[in-house]
Protein backbone atom coordinates (compact mmCIF):
# COMPACT_ATOMS: atom_id res chain seq x y z
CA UNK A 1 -67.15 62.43 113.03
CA UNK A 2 -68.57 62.80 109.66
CA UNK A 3 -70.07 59.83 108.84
CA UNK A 4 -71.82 60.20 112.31
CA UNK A 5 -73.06 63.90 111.10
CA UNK A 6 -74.23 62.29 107.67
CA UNK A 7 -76.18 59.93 109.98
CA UNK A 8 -77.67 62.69 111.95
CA UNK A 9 -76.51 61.36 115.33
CA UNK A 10 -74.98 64.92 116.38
CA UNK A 11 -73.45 63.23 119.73
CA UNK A 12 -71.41 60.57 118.45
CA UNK A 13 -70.36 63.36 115.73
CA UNK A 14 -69.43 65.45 118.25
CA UNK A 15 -67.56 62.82 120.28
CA UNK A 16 -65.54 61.39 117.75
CA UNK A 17 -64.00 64.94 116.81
CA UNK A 18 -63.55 66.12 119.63
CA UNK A 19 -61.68 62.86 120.20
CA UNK A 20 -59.40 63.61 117.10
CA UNK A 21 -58.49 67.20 118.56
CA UNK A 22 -58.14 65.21 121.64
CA UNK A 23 -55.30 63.93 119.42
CA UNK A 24 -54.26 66.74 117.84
CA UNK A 25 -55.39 70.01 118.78
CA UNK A 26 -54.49 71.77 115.65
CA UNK A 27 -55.93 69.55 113.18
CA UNK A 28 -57.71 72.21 111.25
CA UNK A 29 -60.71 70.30 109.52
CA UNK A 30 -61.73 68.75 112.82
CA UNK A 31 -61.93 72.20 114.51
CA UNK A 32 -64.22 73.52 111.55
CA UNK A 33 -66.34 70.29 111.51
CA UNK A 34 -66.61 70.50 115.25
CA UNK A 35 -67.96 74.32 114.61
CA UNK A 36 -70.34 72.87 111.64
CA UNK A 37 -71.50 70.54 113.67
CA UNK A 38 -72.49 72.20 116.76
CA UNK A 39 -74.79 74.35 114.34
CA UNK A 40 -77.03 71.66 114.34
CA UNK A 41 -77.26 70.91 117.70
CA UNK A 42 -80.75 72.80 119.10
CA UNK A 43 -79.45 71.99 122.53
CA UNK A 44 -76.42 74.50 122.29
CA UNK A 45 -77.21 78.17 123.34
CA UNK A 46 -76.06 80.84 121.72
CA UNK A 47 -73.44 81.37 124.62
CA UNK A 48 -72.17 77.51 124.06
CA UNK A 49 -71.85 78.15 120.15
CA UNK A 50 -69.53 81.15 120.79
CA UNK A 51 -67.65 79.85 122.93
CA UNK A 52 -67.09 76.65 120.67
CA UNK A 53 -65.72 79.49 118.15
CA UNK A 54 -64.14 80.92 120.41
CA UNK A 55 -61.88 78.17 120.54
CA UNK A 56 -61.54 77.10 117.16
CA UNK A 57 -60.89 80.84 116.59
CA UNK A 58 -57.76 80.85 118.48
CA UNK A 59 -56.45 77.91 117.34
CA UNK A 60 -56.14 78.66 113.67
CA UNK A 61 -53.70 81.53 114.31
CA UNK A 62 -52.52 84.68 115.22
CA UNK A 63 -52.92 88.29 113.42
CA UNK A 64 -49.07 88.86 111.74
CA UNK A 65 -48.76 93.02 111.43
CA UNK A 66 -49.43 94.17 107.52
CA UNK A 67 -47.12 96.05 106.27
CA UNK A 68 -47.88 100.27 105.93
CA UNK A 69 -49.66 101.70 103.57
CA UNK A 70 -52.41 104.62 102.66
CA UNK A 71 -55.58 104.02 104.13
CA UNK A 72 -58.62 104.46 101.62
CA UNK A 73 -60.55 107.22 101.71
CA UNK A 74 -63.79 107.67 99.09
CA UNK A 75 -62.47 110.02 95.91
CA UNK A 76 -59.12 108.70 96.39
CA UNK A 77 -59.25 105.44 94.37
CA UNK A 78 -61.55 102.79 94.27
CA UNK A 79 -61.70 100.29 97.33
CA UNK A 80 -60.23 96.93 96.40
CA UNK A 81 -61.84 94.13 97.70
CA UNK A 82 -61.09 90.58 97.80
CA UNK A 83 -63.43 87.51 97.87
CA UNK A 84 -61.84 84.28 98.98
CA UNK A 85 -64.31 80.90 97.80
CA UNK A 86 -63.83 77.41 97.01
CA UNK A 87 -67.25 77.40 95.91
CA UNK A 88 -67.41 79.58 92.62
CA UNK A 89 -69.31 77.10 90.73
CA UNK A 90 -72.77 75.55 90.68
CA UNK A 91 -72.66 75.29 94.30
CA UNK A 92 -75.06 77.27 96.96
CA UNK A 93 -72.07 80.32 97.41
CA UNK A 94 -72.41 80.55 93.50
CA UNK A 95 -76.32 80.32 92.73
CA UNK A 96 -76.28 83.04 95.57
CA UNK A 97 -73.42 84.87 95.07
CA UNK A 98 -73.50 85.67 91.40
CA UNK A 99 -75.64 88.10 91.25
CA UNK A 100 -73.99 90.61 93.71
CA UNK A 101 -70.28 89.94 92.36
CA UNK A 102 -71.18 90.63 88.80
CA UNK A 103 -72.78 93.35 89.59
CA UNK A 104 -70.60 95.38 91.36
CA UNK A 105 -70.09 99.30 90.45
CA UNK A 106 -66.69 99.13 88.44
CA UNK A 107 -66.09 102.63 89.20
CA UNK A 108 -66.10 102.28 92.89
CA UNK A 109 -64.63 99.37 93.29
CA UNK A 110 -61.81 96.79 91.92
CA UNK A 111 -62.65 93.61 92.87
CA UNK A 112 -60.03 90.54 93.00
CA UNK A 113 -61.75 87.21 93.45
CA UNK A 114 -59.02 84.36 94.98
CA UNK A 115 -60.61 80.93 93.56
CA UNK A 116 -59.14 77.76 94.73
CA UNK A 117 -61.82 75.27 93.48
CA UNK A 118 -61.23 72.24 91.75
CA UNK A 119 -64.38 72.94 90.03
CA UNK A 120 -64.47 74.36 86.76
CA UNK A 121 -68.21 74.45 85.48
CA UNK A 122 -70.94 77.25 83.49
CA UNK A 123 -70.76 78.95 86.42
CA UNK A 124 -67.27 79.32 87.36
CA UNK A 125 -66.69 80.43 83.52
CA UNK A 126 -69.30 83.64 83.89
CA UNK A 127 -67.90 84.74 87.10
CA UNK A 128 -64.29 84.26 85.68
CA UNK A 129 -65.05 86.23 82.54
CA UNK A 130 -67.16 88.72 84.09
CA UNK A 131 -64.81 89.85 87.20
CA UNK A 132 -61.75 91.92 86.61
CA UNK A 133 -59.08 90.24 88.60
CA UNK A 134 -59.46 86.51 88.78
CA UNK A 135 -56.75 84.71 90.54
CA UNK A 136 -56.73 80.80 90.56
CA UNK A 137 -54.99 80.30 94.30
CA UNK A 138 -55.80 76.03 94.62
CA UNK A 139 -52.21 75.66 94.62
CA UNK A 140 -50.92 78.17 96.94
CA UNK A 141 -50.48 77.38 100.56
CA UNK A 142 -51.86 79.51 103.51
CA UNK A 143 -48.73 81.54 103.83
CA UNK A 144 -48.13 82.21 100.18
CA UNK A 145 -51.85 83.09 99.19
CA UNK A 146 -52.04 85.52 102.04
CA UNK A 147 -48.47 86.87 100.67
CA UNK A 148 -50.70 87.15 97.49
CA UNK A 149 -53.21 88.98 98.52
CA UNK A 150 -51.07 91.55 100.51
CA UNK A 151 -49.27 92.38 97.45
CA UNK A 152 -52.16 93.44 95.90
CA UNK A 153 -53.04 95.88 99.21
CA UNK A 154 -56.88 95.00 99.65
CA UNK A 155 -58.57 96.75 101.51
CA UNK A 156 -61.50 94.68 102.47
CA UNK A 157 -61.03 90.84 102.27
CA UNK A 158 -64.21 88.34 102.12
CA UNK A 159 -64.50 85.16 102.98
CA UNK A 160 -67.36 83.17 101.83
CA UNK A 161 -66.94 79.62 103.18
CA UNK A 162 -66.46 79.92 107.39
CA UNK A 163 -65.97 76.66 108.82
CA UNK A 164 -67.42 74.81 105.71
CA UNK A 165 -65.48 72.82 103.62
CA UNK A 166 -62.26 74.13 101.46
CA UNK A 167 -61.96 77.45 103.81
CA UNK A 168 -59.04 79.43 104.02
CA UNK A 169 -59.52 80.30 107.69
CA UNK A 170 -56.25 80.59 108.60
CA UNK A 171 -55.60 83.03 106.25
CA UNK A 172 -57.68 85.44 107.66
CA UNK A 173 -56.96 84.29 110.98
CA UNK A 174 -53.28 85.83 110.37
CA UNK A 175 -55.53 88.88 108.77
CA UNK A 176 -54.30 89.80 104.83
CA UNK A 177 -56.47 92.79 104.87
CA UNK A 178 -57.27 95.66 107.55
CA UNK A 179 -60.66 95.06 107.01
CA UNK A 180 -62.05 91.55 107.32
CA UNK A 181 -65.62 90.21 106.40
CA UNK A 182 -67.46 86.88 106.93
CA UNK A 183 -70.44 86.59 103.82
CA UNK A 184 -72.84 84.27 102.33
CA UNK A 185 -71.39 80.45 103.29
CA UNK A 186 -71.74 80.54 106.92
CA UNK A 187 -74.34 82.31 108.42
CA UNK A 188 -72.13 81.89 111.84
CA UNK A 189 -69.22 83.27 114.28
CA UNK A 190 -65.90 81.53 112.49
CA UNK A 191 -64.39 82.67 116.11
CA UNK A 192 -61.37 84.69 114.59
CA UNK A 193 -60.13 87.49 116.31
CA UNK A 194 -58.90 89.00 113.25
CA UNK A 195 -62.70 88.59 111.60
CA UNK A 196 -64.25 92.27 111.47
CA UNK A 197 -67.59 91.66 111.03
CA UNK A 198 -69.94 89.22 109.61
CA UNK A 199 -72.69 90.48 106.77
CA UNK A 200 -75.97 89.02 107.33
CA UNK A 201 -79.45 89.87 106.09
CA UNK A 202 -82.30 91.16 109.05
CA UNK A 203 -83.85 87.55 108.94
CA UNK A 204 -80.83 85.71 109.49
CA UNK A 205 -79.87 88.20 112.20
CA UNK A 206 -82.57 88.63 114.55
CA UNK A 207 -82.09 90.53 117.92
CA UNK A 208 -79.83 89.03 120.23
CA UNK A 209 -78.12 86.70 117.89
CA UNK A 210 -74.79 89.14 118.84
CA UNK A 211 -74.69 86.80 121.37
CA UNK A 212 -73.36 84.23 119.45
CA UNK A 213 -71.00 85.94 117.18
CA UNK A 214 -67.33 87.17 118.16
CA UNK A 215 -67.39 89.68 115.23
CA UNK A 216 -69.21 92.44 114.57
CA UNK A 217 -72.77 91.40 113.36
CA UNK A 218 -73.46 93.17 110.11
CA UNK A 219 -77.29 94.09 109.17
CA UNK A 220 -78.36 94.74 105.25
CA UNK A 221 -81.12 96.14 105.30
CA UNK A 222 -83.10 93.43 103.30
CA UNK A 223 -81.22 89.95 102.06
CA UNK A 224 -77.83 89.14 102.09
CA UNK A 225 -77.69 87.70 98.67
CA UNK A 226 -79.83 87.06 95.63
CA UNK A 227 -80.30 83.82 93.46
CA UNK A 228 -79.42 83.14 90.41
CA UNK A 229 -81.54 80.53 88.61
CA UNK A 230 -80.05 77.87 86.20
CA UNK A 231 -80.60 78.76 83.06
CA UNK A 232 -82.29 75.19 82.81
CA UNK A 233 -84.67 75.82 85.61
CA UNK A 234 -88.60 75.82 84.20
CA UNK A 235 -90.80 78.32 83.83
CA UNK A 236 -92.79 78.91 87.07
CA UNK A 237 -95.88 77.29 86.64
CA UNK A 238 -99.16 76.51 88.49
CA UNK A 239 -98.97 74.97 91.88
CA UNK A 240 -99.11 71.03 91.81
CA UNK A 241 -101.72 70.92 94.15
CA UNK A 242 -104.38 72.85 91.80
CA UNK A 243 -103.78 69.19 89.75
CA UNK A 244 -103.57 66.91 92.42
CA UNK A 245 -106.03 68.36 94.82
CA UNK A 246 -103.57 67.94 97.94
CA UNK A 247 -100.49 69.76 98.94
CA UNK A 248 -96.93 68.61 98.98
CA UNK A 249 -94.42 70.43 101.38
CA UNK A 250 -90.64 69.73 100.69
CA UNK A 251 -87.42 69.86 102.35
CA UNK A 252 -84.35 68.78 100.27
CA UNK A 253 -82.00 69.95 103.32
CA UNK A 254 -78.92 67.87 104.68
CA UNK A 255 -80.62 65.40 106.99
CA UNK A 256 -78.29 66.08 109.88
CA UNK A 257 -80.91 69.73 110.73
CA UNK A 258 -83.52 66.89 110.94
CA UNK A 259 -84.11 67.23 115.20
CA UNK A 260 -87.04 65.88 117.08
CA UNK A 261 -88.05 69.60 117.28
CA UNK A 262 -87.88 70.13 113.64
CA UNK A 263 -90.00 66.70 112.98
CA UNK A 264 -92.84 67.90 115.91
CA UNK A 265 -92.97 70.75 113.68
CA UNK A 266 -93.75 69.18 110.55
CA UNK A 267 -95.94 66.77 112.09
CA UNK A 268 -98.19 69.30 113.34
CA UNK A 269 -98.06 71.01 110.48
CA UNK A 270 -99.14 68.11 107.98
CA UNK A 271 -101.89 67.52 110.79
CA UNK A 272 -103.42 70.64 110.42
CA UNK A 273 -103.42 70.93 106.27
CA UNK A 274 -105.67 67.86 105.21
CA UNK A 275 -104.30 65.29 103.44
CA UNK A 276 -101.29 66.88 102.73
CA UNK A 277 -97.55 64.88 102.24
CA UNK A 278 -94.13 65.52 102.48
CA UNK A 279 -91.34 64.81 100.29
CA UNK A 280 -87.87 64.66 101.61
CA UNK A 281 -84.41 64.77 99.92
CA UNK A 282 -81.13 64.69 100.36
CA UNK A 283 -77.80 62.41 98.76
CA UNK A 284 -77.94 59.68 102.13
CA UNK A 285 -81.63 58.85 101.53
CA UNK A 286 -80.81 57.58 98.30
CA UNK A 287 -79.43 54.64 100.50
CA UNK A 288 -81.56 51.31 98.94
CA UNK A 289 -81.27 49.91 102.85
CA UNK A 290 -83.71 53.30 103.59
CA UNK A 291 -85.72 53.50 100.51
């Protein structure tokens, strides 16, 4: 199913996994591939894609009660909260994450970050060193990392990764927290009951896009993150086409979001600018059979 996805035929993809669930119904990474995906797939409504979460949703567990304990209240204590990421390093979660964990008002809130990347990079070392309570969790299993994070009596628990690769789903699908957020990796419904809400900026939210989403859909009132540019990134400078007197539109996205309505677009678009071009990238065009 995922060598079909990296080819961008979103049928076969689709076929083969749900094939393998077919086989066996709990195999975790097929349900979260099957939910990735679907996300692709402009023929799905929204209706179809909750449903589809729906089911994966269920499948990756049942809420188990957490244990009592004093309920937060502002003045009391700062509010702990927990971010759960595999992808704490120079990945797309970290370039846009950074900024808004390091940043966080230390006197409101304690902030535990679980890591279980096998990454260790620039980027992982400045979150680690600038965060208070850094757990490494790669070598925990589902049960003991949400025993983990209980014992440390969070009160809002994050997860950054949905159904992309490395998530913790069934974690929160047992819930670890009484308050449970989806942020930043997966701009989706992961389907789990025990998922309070999802945090999403107004663009990636527009109205009616509750439709789709089994939690709680989230507004902020502007983005949902910020970037963080490598510190190796140029200086902006003038636009290319003041030098080469044409323009040149880009899209380094996966090649799988590369539809037949997607390419009408662009088509129309680089008929209507004049001699314009269009440069595309991503890792399985570097194939020498397609260059």
């Amino acid at each position: 199913g995922v060598a079909l996805q990296e080819c961008g035929d979103l049928d076969a993809a689709s076929a083969a996994t749900q094939q393998g669930l077919r086989l066996r119904p709990s195999e975790r990474r097929a349900l979260s591939n099957l939910q990735l995906t679907q996300l692709y797939d402009p023929a799905l409504s929204l209706a179809d894609l909750r449903r589809g979460a729906t089911f994966a949703g269920a499948q990756l567990g049942t809420a188990v009660p957490l244990p009592a304990c004093e309920a937060w209240r502002e003045g009391s204590r700062r509010l702990r909260v927990g971010i759960v990421s595999g992808d704490l390093y120079s990945h797309p979660v970290g370039w846009l994450g950074a900024r808004s964990l390091l940043a966080h008002d230390r006197d409101a809130i304690e902030l535990h970050v679980y890591s279980h990347t096998l990454v260790n990079d620039a980027m992982t070392q400045s979150l680690r060193e600038g965060i208070e309570h850094w757990h490494e969790v790669q070598a925990l299993n589902d049960t003991a990392l949400r025993d983990l994070i209980v014992s440390h009596g969070i009160d809002v628990l994050i997860d950054t990764a949905g159904h992309t690769a490395q998530n913790r789903m069934a974690v929160f699908a047992r819930r670890a927290a009484p308050v449970q957020l989806s942020w930043l990796g997966f701009p989706a419904s992961t389907g789990l009951a025990a998922m309070d809400g999802v945090l999403l900026g107004a663009d990636l939210a527009p109205v009616g896009c509750e439709e789709s989403f089994t939690e709680r859909v989230l507004r902020l009132p502007g983005l949902s993150f910020t970037y963080q540019p490598p510190d190796y990134a140029p200086d902006v400078a003038p636009p290319p086409v003041l030098r080469q007197g044409f323009v040149t539109f880009g899209s380094f996205n996966n090649a799988t979001k590369l539809n037949a309505g997607v390419l009408h677009t662009w088509a129309q678009l680089l008929h209507r600018v004049s001699d314009s071009r269009l440069v595309l990238k991503w890792r399985n065009l570097a194939d020498p059979e397609l260059s």
